[in-house]
N, C-alpha and C. Protein backbone atom coordinates (compact mmCIF):
# COMPACT_ATOMS: atom_id res chain seq x y z
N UNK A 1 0.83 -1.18 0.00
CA UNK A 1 0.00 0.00 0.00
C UNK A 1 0.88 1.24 0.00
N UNK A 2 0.32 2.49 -0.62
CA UNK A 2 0.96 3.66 -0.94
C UNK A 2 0.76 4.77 0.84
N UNK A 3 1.61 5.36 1.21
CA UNK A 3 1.67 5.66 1.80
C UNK A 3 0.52 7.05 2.45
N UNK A 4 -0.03 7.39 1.39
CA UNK A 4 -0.80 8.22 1.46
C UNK A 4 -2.39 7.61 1.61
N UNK A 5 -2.28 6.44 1.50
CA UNK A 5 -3.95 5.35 2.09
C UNK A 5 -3.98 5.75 3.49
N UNK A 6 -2.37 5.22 4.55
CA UNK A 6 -2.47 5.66 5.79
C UNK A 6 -2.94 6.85 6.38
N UNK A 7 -2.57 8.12 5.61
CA UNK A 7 -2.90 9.59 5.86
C UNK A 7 -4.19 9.85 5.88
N UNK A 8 -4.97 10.16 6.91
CA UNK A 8 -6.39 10.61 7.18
C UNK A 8 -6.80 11.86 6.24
N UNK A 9 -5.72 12.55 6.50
CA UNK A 9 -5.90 13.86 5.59
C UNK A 9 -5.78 13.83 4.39
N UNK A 10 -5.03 12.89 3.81
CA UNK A 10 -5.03 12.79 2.34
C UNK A 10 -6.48 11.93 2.21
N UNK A 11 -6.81 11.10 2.71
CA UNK A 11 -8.12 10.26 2.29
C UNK A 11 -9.34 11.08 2.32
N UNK A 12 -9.37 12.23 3.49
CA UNK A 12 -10.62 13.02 3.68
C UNK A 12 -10.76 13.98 2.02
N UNK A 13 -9.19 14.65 1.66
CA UNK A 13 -9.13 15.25 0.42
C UNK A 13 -9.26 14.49 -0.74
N UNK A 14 -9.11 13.26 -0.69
CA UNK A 14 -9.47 12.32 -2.06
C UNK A 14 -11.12 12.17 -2.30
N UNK A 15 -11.71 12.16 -1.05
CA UNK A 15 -13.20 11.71 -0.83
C UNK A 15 -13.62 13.16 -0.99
N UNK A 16 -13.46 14.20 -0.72
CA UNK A 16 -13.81 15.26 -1.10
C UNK A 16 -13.78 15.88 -2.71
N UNK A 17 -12.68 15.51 -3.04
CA UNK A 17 -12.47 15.58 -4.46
C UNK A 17 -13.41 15.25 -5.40
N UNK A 18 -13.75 13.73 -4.88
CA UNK A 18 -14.69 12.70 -5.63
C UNK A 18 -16.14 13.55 -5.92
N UNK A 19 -16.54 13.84 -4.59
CA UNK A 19 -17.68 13.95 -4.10
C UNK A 19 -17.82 15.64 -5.22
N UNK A 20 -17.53 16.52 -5.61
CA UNK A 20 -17.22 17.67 -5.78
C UNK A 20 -18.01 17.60 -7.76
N UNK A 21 -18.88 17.77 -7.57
CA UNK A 21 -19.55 18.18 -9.30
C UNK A 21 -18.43 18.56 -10.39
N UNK A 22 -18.28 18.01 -11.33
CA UNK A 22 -17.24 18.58 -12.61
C UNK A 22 -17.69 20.05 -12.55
N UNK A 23 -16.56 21.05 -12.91
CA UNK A 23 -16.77 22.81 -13.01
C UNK A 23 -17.18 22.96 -14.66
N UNK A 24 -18.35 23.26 -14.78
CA UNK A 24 -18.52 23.70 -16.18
C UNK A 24 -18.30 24.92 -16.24
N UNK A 25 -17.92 25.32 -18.16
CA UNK A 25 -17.76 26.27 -18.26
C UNK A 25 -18.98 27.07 -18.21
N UNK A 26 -18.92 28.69 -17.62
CA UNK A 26 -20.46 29.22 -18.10
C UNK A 26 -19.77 30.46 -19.29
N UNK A 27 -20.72 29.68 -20.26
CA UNK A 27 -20.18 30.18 -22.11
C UNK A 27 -21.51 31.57 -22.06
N UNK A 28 -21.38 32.55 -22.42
CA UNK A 28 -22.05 33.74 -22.86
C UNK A 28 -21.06 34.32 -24.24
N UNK A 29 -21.90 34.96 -24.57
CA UNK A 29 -21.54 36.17 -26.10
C UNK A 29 -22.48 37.42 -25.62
N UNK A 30 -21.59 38.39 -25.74
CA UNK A 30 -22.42 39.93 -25.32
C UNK A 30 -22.72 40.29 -26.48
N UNK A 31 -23.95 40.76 -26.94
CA UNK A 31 -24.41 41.74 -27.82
C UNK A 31 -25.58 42.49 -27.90
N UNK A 32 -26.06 43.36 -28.96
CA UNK A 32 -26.64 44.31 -28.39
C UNK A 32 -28.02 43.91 -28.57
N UNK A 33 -29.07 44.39 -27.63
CA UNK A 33 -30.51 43.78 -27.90
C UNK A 33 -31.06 43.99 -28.95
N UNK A 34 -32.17 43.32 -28.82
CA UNK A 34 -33.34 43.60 -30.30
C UNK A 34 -34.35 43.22 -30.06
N UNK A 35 -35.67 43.72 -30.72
CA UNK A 35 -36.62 43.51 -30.44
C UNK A 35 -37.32 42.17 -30.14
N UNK A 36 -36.75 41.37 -30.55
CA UNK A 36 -37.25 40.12 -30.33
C UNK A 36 -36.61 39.70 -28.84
N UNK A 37 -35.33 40.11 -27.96
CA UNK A 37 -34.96 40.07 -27.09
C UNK A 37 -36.17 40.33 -25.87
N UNK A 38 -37.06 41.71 -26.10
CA UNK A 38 -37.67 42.24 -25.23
C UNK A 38 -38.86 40.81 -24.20
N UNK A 39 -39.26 40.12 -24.59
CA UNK A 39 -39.90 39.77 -23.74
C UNK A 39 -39.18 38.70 -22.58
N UNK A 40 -38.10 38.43 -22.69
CA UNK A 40 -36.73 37.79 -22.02
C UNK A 40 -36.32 39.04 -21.13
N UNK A 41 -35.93 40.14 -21.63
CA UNK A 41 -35.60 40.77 -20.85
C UNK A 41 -36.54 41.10 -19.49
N UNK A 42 -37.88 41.41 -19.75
CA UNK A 42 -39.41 41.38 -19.11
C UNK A 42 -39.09 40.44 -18.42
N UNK A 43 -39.15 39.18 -18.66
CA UNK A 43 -38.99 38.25 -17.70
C UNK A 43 -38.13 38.14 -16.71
N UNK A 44 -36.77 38.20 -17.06
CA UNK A 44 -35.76 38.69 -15.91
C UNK A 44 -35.93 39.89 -14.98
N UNK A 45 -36.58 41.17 -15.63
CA UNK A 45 -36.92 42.16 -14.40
C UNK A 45 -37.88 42.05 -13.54
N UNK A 46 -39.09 41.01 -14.43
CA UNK A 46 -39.90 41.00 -13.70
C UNK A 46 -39.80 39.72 -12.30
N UNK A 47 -38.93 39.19 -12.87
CA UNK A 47 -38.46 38.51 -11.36
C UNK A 47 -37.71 39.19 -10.47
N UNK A 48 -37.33 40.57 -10.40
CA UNK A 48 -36.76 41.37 -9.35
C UNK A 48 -37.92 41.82 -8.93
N UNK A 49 -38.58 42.32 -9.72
CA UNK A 49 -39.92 43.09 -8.86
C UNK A 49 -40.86 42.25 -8.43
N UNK A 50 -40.57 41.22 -8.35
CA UNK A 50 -41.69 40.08 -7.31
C UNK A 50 -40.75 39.78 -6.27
N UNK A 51 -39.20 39.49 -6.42
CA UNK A 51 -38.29 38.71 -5.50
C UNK A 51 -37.72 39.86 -4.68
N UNK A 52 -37.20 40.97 -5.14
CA UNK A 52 -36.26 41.61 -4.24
C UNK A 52 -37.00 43.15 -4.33
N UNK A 53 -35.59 43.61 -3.56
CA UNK A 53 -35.69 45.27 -3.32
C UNK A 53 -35.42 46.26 -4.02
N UNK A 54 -34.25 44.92 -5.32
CA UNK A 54 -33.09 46.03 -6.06
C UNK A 54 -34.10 46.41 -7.23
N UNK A 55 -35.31 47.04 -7.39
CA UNK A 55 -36.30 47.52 -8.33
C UNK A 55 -37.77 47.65 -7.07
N UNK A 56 -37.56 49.57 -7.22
CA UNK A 56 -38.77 50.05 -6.41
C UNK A 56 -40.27 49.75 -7.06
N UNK A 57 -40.18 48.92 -8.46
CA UNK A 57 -41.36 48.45 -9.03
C UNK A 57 -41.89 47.68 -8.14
N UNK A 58 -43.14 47.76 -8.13
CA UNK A 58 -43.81 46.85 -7.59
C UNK A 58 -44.65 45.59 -8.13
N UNK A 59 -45.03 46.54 -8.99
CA UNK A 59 -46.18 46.06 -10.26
C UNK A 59 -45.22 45.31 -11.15
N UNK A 60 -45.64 44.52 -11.83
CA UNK A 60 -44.73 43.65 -12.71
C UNK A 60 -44.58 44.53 -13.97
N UNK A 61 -43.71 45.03 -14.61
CA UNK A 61 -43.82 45.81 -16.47
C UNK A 61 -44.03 44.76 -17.19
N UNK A 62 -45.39 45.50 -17.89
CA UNK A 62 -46.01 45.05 -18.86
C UNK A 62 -44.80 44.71 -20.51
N UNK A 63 -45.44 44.27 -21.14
CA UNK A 63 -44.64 43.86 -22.65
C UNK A 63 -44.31 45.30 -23.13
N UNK A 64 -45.91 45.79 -23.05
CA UNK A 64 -45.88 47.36 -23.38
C UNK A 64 -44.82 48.41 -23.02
N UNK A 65 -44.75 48.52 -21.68
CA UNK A 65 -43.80 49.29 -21.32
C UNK A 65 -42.50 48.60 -21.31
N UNK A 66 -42.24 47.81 -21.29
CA UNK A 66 -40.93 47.67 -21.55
C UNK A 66 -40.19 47.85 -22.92
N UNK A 67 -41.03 47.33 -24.17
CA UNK A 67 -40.93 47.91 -25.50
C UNK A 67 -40.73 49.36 -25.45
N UNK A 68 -41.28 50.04 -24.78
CA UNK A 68 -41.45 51.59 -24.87
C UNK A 68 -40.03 51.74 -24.69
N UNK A 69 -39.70 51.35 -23.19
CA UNK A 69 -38.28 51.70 -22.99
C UNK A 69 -37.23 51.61 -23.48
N UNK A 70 -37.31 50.13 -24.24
CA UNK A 70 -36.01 49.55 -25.36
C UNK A 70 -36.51 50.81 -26.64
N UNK A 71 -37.10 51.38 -26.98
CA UNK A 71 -37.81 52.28 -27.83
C UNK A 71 -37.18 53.43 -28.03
N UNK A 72 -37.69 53.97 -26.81
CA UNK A 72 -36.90 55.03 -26.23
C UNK A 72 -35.15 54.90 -26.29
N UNK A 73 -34.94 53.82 -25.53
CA UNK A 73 -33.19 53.96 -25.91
C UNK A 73 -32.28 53.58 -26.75
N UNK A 74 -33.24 52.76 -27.82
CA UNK A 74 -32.94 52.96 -28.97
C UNK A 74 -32.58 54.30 -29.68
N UNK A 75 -33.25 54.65 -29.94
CA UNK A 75 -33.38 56.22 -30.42
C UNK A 75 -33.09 57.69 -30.13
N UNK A 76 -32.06 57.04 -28.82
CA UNK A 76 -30.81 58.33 -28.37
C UNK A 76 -29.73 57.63 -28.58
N UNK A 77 -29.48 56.44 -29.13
CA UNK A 77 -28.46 56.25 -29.66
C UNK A 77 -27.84 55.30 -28.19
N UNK A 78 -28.21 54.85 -26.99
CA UNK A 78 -27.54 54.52 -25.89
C UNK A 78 -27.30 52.75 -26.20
N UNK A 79 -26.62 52.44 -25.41
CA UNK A 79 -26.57 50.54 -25.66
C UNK A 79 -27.44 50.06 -24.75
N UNK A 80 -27.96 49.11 -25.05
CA UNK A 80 -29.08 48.39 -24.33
C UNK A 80 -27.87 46.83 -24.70
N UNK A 81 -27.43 45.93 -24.12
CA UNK A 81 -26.66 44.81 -24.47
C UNK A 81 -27.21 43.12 -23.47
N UNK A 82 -27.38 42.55 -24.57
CA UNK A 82 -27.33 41.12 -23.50
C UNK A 82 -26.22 40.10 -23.78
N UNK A 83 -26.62 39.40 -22.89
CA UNK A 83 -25.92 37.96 -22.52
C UNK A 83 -26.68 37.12 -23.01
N UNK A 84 -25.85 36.25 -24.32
CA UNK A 84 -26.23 35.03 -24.58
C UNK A 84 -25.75 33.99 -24.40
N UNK A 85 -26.13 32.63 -23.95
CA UNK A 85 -25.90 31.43 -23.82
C UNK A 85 -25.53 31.15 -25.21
N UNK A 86 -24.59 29.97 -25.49
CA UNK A 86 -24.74 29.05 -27.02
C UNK A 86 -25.59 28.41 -26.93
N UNK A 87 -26.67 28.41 -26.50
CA UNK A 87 -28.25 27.88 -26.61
C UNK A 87 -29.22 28.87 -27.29
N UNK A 88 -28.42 30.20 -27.19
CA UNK A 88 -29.14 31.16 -27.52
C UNK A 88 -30.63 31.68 -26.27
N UNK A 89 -30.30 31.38 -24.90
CA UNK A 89 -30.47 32.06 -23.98
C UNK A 89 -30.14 32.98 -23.31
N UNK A 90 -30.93 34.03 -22.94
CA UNK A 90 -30.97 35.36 -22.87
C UNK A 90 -30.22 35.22 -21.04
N UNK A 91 -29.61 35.88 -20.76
CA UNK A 91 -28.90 35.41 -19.43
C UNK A 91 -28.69 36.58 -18.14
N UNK A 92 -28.90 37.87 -18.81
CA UNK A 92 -28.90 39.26 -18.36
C UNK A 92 -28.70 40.01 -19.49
N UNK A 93 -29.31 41.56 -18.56
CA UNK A 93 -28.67 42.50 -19.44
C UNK A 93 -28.15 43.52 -18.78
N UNK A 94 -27.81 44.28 -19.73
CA UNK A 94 -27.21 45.92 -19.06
C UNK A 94 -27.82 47.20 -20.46
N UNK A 95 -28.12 48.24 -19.46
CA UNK A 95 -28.61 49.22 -20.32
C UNK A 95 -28.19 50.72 -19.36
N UNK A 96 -28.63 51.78 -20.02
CA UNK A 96 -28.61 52.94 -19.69
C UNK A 96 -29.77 53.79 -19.65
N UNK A 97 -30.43 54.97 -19.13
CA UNK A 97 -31.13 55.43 -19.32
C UNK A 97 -31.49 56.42 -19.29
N UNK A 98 -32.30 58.02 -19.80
CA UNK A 98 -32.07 59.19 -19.00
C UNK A 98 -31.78 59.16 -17.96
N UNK A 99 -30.84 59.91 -17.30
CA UNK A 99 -31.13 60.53 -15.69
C UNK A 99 -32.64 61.52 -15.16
N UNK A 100 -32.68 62.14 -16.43
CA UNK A 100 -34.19 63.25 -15.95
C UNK A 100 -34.01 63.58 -17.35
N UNK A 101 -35.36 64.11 -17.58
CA UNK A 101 -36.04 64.70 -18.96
C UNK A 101 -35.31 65.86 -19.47
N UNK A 102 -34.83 66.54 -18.22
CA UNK A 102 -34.79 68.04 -18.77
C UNK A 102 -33.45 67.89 -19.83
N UNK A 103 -33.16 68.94 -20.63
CA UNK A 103 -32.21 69.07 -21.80
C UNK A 103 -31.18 69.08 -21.37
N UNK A 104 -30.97 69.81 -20.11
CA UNK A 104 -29.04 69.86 -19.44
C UNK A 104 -28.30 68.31 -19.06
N UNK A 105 -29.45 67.63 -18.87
CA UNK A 105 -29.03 66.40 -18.28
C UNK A 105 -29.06 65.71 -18.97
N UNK A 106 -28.75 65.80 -20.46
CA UNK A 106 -28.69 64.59 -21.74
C UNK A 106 -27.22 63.75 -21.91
N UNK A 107 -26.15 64.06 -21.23
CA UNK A 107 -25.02 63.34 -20.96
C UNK A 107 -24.83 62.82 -19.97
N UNK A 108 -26.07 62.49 -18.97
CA UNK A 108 -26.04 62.23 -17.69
C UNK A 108 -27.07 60.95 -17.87
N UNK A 109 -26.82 59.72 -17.32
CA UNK A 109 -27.46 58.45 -17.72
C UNK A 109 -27.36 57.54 -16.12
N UNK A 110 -28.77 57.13 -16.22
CA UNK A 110 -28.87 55.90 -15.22
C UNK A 110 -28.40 54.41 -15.16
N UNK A 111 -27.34 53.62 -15.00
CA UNK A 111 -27.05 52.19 -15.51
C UNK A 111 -28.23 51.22 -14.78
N UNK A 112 -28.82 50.50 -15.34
CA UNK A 112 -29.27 49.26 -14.85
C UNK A 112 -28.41 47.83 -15.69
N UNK A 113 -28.30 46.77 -14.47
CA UNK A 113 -28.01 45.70 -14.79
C UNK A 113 -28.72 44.67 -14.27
N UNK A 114 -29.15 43.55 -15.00
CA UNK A 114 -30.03 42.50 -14.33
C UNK A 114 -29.86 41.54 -14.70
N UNK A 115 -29.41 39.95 -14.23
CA UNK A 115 -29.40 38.69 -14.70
C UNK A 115 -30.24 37.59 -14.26
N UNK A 116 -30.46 36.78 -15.12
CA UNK A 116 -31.14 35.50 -14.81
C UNK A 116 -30.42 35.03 -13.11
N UNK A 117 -31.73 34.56 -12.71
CA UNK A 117 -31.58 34.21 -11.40
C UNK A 117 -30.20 32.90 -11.23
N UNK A 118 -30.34 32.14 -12.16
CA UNK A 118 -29.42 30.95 -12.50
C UNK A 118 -28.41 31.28 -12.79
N UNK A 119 -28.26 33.30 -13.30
CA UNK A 119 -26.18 33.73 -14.06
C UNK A 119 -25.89 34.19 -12.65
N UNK A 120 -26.12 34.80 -11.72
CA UNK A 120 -25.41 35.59 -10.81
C UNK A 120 -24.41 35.39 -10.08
N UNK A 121 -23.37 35.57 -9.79
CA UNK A 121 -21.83 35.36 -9.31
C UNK A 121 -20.90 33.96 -10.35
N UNK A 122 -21.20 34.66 -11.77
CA UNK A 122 -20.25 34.04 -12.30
C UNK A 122 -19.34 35.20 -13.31
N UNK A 123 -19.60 36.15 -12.68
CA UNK A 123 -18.70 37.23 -13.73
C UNK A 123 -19.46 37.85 -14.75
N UNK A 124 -21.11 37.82 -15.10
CA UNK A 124 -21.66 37.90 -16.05
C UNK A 124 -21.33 39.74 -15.93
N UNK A 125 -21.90 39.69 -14.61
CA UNK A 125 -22.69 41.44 -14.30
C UNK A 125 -21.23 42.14 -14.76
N UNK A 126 -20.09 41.65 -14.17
CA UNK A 126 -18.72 42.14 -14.40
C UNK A 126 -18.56 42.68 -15.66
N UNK A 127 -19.26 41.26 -16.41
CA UNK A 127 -18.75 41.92 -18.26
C UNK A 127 -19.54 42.25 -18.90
N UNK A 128 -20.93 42.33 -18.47
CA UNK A 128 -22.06 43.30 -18.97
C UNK A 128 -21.35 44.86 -18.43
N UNK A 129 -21.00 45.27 -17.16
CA UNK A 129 -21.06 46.35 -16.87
C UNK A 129 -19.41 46.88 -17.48
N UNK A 130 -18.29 46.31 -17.63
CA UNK A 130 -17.19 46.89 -18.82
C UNK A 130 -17.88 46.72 -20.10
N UNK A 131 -18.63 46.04 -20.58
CA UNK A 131 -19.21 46.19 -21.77
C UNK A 131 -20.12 47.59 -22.06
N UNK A 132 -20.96 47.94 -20.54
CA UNK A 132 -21.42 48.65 -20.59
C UNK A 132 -21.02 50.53 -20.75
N UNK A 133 -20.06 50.31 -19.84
CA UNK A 133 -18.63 51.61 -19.70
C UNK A 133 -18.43 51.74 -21.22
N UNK A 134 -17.83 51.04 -21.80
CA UNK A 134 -17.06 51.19 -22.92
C UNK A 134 -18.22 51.98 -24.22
N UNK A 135 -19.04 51.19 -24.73
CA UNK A 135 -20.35 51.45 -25.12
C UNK A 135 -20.89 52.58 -24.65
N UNK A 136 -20.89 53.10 -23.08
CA UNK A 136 -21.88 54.72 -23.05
C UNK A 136 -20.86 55.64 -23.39
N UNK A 137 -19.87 55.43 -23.27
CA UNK A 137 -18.61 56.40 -23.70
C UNK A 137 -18.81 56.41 -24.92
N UNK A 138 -18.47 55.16 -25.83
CA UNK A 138 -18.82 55.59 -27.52
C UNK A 138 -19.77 56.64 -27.98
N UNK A 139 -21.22 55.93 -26.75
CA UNK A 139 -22.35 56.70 -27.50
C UNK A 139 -21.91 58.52 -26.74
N UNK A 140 -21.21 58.72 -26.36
CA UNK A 140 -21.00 60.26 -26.11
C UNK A 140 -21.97 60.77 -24.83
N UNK A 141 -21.93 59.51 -23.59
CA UNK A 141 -22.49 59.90 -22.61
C UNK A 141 -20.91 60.71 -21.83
N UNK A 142 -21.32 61.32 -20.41
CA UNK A 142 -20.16 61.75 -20.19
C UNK A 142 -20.27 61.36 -18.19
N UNK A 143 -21.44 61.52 -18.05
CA UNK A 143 -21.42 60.81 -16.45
C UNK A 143 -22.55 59.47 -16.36
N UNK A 144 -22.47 58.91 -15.56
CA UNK A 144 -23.17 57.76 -15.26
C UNK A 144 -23.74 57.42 -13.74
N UNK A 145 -25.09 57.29 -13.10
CA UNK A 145 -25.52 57.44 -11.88
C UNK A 145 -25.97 56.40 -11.69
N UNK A 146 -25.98 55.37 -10.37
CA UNK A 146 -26.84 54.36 -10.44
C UNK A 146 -27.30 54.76 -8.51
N UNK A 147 -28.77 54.18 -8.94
CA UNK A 147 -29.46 54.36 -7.52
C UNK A 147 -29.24 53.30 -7.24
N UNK A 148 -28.72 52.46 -6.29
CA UNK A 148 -29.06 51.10 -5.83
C UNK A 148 -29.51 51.08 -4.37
N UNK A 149 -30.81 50.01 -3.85
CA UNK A 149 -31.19 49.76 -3.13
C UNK A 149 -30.58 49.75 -1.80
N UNK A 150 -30.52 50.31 -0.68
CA UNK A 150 -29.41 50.06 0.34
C UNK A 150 -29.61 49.04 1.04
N UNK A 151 -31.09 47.89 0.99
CA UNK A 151 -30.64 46.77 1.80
C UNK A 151 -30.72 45.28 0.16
N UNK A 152 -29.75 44.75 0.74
CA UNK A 152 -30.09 43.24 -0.33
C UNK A 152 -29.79 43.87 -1.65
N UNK A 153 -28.69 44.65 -1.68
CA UNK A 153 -27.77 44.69 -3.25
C UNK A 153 -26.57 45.09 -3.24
N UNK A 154 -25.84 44.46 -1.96
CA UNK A 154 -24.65 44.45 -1.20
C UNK A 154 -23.37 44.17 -2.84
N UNK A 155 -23.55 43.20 -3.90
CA UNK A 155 -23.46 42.85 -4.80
C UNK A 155 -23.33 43.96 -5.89
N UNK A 156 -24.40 44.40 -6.02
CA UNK A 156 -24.21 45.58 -6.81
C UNK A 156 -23.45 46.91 -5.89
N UNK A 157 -23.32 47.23 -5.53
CA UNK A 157 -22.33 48.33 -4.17
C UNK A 157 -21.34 47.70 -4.70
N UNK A 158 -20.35 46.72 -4.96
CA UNK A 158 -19.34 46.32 -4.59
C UNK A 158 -18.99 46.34 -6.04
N UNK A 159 -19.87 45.76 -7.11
CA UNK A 159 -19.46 45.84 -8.08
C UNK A 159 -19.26 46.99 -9.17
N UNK A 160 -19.97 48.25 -8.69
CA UNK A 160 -19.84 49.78 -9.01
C UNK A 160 -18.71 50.40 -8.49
N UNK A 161 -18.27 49.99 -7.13
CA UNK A 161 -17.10 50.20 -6.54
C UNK A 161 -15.80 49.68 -7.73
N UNK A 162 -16.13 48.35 -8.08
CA UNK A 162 -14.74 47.73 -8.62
C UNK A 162 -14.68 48.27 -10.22
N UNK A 163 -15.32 48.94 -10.61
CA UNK A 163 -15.65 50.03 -11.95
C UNK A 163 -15.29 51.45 -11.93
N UNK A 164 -15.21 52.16 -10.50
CA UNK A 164 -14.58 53.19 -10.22
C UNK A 164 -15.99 54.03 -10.23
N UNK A 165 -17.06 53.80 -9.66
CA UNK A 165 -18.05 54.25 -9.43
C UNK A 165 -18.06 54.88 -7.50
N UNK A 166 -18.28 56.04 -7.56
CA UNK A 166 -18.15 56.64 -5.94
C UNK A 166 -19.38 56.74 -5.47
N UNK A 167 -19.55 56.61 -4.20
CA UNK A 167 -20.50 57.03 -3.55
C UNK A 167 -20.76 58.44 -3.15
N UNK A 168 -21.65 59.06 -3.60
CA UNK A 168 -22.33 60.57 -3.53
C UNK A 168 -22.87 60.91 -2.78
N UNK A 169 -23.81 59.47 -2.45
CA UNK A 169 -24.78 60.39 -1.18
C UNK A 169 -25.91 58.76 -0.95
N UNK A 170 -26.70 58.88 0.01
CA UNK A 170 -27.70 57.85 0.71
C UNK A 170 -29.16 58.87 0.83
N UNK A 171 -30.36 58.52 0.07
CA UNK A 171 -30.97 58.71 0.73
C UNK A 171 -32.22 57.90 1.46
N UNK A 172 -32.03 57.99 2.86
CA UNK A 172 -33.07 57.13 3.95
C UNK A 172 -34.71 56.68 2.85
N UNK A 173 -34.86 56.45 3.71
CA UNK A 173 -36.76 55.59 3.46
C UNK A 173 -37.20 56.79 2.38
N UNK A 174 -36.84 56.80 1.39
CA UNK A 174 -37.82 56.69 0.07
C UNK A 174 -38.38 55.90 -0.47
N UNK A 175 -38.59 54.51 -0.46
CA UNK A 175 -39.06 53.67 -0.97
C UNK A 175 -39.76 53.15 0.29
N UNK A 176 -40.55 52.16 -0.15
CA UNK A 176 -41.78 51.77 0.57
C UNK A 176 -41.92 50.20 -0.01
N UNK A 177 -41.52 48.88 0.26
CA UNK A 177 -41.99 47.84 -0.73
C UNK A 177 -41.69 47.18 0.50
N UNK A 178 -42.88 45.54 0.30
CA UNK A 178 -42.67 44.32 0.95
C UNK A 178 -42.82 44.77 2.39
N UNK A 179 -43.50 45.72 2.93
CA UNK A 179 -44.33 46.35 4.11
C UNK A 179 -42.72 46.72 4.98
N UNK A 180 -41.49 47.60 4.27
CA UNK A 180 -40.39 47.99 4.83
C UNK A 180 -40.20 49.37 3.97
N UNK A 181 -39.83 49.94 4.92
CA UNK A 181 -38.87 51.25 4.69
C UNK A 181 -37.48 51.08 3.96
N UNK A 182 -37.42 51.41 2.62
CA UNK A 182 -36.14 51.43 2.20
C UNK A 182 -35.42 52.58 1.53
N UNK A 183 -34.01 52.43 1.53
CA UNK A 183 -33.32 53.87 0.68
C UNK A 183 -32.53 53.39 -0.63
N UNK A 184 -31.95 54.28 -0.59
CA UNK A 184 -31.32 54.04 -1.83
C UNK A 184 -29.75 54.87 -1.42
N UNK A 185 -28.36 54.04 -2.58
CA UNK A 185 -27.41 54.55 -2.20
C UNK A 185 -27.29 55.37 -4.00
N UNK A 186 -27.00 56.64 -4.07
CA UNK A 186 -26.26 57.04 -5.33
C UNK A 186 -24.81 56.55 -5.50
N UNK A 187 -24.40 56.19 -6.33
CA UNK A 187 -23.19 56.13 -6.74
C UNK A 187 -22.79 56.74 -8.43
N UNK A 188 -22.09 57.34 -8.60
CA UNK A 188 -21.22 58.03 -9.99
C UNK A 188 -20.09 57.77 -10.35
N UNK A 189 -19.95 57.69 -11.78
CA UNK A 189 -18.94 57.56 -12.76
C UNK A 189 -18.39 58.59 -13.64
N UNK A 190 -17.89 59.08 -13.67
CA UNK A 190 -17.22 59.91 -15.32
C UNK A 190 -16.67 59.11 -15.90
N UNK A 191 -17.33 59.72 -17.21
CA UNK A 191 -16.51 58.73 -18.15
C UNK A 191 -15.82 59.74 -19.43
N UNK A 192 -15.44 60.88 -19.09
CA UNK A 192 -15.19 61.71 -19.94
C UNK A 192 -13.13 61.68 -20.12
């Protein structure tokens, strides 16, 4: 017998080994949405606004309004981009959006990012959101704001941080969902 049968510690790490699922790869291709994308995308947000905090929606968005929105940002020229599987499953996305209506604030943009409940902590949001940087800069945005939820999007905080996104400011109980008081944290980018 090999000397390492005797070793407890080597046998506990062999049986552990065993026991341990093969690591698949998780395969995506980023590109930019399209209309036929939209009701995939619907589906992924609309599982934030039933499951979590990180979307003050309450109400589920309709087909309607969400078309509107891909509509709308179509037609300032901003990137709207997803994640595809080689199955050709829709996996997340990332987009941009006015900050406010008024005319001064047309280089000033909101980021949202959202993935399938099944992509999250495999690097997707990472390369949607450098995909996303790179892309609002082309389109000739020049700052970038994201509101995120201050409880249960610990995830997103961290990952705006690792993009060079600062924190601006907190504000307390503006939001109201799931019978709790919630805020929101600002965070900003230049991208000029």
């Amino acid at each position: 017998m090999i000397p390492e049968e005797y070793n407890p510690r080597e046998a506990l790490r062999r049986a552990k080994k065993r026991r341990q699922a093969p690591v698949t790869d998780f395969a995506f291709a980023l590109r930019d949405a399209t209309e036929a994308d939209i009701p995939y995308l619907l589906d992924i947000y609309n599982h934030y606004v039933a499951n979590s905090t990180v979307t003050f929606d309450e109400d589920p968005q309709t087909l309607k309004e969400m078309r509107a929105k891909f509509t709308t940002v179509s037609k300032l020229g901003f990137p709207w981009i997803v994640a595809e599987s080689p199955r050709g499953e829709i996996l997340g996305y990332a987009t941009v959006t006015p900050w406010k209506a008024k005319a001064a604030y047309r280089f000033t943009v909101e980021n949202s990012i959202y993935l399938g409940p099944a992509s999250t902590g495999k690097g997707l949001g990472s390369a949607l959101m450098a995909e996303l940087l790179t892309r609002s800069k082309e389109a000739g945005i020049k700052e970038i704001v994201a509101v995120i939820a201050d409880r249960g999007a610990d995830a997103s905080i961290r990952l705006h941080e690792a993009y060079g996104f600062k924190k601006i400011g907190h504000m307390g109980k503006v939001g109201f969902k799931f019978g709790r008081w919630l805020g929101t944290v600002l965070m900003q980018k230049s991208l000029k």
